[in-house]
C-alpha atoms as a PDB file:
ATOM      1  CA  UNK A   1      88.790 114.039  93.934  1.00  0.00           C
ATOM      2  CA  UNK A   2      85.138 113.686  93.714  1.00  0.00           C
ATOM      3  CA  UNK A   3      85.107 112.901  90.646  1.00  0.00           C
ATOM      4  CA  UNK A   4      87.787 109.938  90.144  1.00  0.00           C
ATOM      5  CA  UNK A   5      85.541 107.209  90.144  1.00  0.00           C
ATOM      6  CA  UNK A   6      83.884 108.666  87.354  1.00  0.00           C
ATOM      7  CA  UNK A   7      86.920 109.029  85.609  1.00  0.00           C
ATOM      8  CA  UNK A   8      87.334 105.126  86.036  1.00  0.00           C
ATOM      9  CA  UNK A   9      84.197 104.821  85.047  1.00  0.00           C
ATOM     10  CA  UNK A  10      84.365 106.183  81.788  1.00  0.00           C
ATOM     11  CA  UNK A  11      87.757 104.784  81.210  1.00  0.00           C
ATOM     12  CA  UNK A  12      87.037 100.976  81.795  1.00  0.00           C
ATOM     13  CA  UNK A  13      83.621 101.994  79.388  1.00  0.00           C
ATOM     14  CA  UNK A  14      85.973 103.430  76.821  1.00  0.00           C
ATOM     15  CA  UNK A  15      87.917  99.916  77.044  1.00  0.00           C
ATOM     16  CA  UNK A  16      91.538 100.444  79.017  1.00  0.00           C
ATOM     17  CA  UNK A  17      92.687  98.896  82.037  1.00  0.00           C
ATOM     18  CA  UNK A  18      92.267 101.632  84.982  1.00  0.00           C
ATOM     19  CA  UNK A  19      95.303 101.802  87.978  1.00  0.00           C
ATOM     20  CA  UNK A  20      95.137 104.734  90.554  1.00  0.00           C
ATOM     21  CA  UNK A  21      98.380 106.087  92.243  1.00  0.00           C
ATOM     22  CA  UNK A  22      97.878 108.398  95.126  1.00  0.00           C
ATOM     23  CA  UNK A  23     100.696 110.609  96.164  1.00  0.00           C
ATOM     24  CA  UNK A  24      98.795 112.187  99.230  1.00  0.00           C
ATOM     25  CA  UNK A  25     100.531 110.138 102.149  1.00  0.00           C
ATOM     26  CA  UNK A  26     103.802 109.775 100.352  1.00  0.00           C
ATOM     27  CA  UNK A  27     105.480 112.477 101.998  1.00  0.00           C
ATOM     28  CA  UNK A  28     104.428 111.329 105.455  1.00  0.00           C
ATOM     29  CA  UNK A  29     105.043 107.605 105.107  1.00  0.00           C
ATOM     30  CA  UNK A  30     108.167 108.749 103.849  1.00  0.00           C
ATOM     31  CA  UNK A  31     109.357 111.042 106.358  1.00  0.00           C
ATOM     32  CA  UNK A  32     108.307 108.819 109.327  1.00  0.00           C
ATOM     33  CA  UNK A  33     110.660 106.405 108.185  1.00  0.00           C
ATOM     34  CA  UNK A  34     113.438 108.343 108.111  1.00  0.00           C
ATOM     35  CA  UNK A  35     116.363 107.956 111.024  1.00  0.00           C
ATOM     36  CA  UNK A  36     116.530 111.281 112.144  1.00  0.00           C
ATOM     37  CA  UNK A  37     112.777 111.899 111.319  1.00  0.00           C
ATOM     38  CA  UNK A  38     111.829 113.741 115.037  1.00  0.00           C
ATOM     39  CA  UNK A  39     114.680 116.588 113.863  1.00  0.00           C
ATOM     40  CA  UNK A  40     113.235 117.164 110.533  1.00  0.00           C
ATOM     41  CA  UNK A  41     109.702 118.089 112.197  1.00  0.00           C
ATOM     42  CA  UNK A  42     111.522 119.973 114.749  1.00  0.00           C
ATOM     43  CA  UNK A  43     113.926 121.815 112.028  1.00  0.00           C
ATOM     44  CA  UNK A  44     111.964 121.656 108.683  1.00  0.00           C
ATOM     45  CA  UNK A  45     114.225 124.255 107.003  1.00  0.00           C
ATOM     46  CA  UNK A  46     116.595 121.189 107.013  1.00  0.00           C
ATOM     47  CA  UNK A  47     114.388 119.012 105.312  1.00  0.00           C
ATOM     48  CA  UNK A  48     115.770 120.501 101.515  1.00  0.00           C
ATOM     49  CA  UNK A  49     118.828 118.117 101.756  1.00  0.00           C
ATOM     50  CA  UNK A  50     116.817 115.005 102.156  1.00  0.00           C
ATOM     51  CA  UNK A  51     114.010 116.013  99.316  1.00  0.00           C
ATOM     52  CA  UNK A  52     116.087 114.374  96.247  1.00  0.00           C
ATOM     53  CA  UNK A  53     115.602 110.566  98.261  1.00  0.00           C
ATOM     54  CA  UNK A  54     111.888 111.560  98.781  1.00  0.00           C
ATOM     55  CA  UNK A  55     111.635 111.339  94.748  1.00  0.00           C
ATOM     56  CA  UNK A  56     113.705 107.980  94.733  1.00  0.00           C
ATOM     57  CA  UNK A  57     111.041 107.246  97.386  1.00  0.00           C
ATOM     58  CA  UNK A  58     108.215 107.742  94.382  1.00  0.00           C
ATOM     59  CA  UNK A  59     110.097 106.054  91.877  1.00  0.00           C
ATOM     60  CA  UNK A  60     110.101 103.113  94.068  1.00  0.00           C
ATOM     61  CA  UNK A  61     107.060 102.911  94.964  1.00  0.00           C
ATOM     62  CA  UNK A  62     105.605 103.811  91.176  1.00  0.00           C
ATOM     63  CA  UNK A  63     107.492 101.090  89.884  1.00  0.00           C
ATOM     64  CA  UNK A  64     106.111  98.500  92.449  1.00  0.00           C
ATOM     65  CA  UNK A  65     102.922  99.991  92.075  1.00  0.00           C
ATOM     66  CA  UNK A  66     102.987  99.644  88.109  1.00  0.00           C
ATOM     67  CA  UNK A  67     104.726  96.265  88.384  1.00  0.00           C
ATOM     68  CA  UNK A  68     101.979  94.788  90.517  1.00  0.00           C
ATOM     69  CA  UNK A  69      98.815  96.349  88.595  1.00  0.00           C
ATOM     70  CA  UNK A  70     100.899  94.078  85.465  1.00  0.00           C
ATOM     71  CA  UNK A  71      99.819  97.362  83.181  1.00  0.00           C
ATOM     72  CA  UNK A  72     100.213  97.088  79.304  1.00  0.00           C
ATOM     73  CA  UNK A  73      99.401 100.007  76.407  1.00  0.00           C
ATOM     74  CA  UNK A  74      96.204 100.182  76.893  1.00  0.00           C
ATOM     75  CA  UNK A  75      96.108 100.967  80.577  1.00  0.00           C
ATOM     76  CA  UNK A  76      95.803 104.115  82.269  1.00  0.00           C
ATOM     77  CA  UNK A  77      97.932 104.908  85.114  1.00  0.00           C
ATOM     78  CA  UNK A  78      96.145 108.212  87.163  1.00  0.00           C
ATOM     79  CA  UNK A  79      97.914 109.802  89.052  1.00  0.00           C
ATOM     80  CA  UNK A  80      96.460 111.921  92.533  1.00  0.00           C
ATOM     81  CA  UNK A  81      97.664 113.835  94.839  1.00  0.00           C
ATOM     82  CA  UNK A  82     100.181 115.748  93.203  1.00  0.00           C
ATOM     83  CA  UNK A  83      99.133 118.869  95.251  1.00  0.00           C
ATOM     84  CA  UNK A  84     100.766 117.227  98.231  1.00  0.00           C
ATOM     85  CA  UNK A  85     104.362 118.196  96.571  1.00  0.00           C
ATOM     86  CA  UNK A  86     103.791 121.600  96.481  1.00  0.00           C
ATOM     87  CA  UNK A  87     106.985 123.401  98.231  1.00  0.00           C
ATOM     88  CA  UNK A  88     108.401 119.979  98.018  1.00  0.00           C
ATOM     89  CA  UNK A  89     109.130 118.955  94.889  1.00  0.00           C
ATOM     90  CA  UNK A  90     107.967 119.687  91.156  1.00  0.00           C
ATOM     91  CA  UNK A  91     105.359 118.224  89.521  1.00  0.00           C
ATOM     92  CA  UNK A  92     107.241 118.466  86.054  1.00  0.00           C
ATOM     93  CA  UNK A  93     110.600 116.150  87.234  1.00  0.00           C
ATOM     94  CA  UNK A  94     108.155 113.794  89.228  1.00  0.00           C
ATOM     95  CA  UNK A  95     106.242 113.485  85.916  1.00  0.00           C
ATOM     96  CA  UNK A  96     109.573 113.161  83.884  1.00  0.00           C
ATOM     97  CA  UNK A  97     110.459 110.555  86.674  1.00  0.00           C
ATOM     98  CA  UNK A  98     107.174 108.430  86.729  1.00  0.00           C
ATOM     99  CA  UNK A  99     105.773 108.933  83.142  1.00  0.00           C
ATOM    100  CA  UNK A 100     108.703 106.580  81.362  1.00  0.00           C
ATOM    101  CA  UNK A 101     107.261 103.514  83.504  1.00  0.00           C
ATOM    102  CA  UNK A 102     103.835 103.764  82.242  1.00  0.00           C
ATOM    103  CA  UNK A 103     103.490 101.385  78.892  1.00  0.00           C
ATOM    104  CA  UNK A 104      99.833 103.453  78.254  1.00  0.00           C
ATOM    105  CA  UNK A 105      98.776 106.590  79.323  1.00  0.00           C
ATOM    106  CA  UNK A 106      99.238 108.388  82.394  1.00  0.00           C
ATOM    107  CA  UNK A 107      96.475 110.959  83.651  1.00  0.00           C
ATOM    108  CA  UNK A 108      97.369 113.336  86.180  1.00  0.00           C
ATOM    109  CA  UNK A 109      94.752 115.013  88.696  1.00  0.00           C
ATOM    110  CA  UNK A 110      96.606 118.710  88.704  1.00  0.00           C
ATOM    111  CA  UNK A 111      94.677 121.118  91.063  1.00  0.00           C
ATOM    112  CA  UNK A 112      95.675 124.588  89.696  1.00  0.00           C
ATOM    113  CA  UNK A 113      95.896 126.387  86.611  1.00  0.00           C
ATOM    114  CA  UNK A 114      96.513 126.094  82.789  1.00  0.00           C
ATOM    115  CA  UNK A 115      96.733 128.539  80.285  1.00  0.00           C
ATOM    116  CA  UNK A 116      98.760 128.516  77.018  1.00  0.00           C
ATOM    117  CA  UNK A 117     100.252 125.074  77.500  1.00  0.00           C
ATOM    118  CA  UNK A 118     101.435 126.657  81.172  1.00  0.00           C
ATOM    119  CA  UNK A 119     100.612 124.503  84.061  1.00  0.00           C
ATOM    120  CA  UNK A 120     100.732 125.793  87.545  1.00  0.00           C
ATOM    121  CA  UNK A 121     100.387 124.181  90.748  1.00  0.00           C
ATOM    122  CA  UNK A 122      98.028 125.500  93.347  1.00  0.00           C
ATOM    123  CA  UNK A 123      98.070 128.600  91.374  1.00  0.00           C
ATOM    124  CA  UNK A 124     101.556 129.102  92.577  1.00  0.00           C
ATOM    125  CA  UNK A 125     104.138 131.409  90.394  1.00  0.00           C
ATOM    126  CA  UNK A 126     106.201 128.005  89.604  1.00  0.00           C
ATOM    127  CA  UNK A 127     104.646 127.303  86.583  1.00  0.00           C
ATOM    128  CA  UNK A 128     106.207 124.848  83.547  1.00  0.00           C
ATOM    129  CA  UNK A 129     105.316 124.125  79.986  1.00  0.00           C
ATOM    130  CA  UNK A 130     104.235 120.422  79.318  1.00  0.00           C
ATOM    131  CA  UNK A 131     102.909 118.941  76.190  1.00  0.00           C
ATOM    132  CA  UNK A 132      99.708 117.844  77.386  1.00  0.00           C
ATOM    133  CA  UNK A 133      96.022 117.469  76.824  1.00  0.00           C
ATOM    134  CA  UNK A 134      94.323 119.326  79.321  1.00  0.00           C
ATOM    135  CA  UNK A 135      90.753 118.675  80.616  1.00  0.00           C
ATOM    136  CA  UNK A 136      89.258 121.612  82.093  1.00  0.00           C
ATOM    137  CA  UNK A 137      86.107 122.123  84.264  1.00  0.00           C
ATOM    138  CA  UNK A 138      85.256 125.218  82.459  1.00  0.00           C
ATOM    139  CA  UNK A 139      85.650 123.066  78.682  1.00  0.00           C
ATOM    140  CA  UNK A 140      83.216 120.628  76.881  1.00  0.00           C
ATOM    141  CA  UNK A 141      85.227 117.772  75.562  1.00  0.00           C
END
């Protein structure tokens, strides 16, 4: 997170349009707007049942958020905050979700682990195979 702007940075330098999509609140703003919202903090267990409408909830939003930034193929779309999903939803069917919407390129701030084209959330065991180019703290590029 530190680094983002940097990111930006070096992306407007390099020539392409520059959006930032920020999935930290999502959950809450979601969940607070829910009818029976009091009972799902009370009872979380019960919370698995409503998870499928929290992704509708991101597609929605994505697409407005896309729509309004008027992004073209030369645009990147970032996306942070993807560590707020974790034991909520995965990362892979949000990306298959979100990444069709994005005419340019979409770059995704993953806190955890990758090894041999594995990516894995928080370092949890859930880990899935995405064809990706990775850039690593521990890499030149």
């Amino acid at each position: 997170r530190a680094k983002v702007d940097e990111f930006e940075l070096a992306t407007k330098e390099a020539g392409h349009e520059w959006a930032l999509f920020d999935l930290t609140d999502t959950f809450a703003i979601w969940l607070s707007g829910q009818r029976y919202a009091k009972k799902y903090f009370a009872q979380p267990h019960l919370l698995h049942t409503l998870l499928p409408k929290y992704l509708d909830f991101l597609k929605q939003e994505f697409s407005r958020f896309v729509q309004t930034k008027g992004q073209d193929e030369n645009a990147v779309v970032a996306l942070m905050g993807v560590g707020s999903l974790f034991g909520l939803l995965k990362v892979k069917n949000v990306v298959d979700q979100l990444a069709p919407m994005v005419k340019g390129r979409m770059l995704i701030f993953f806190p955890g682990s990758y090894e041999n084209s594995n990516y894995r959330l928080l370092d949890g065991y859930d880990g899935w195979n995405y064809l990706a180019v990775p850039i690593t703290a521990d890499k030149d590029y």
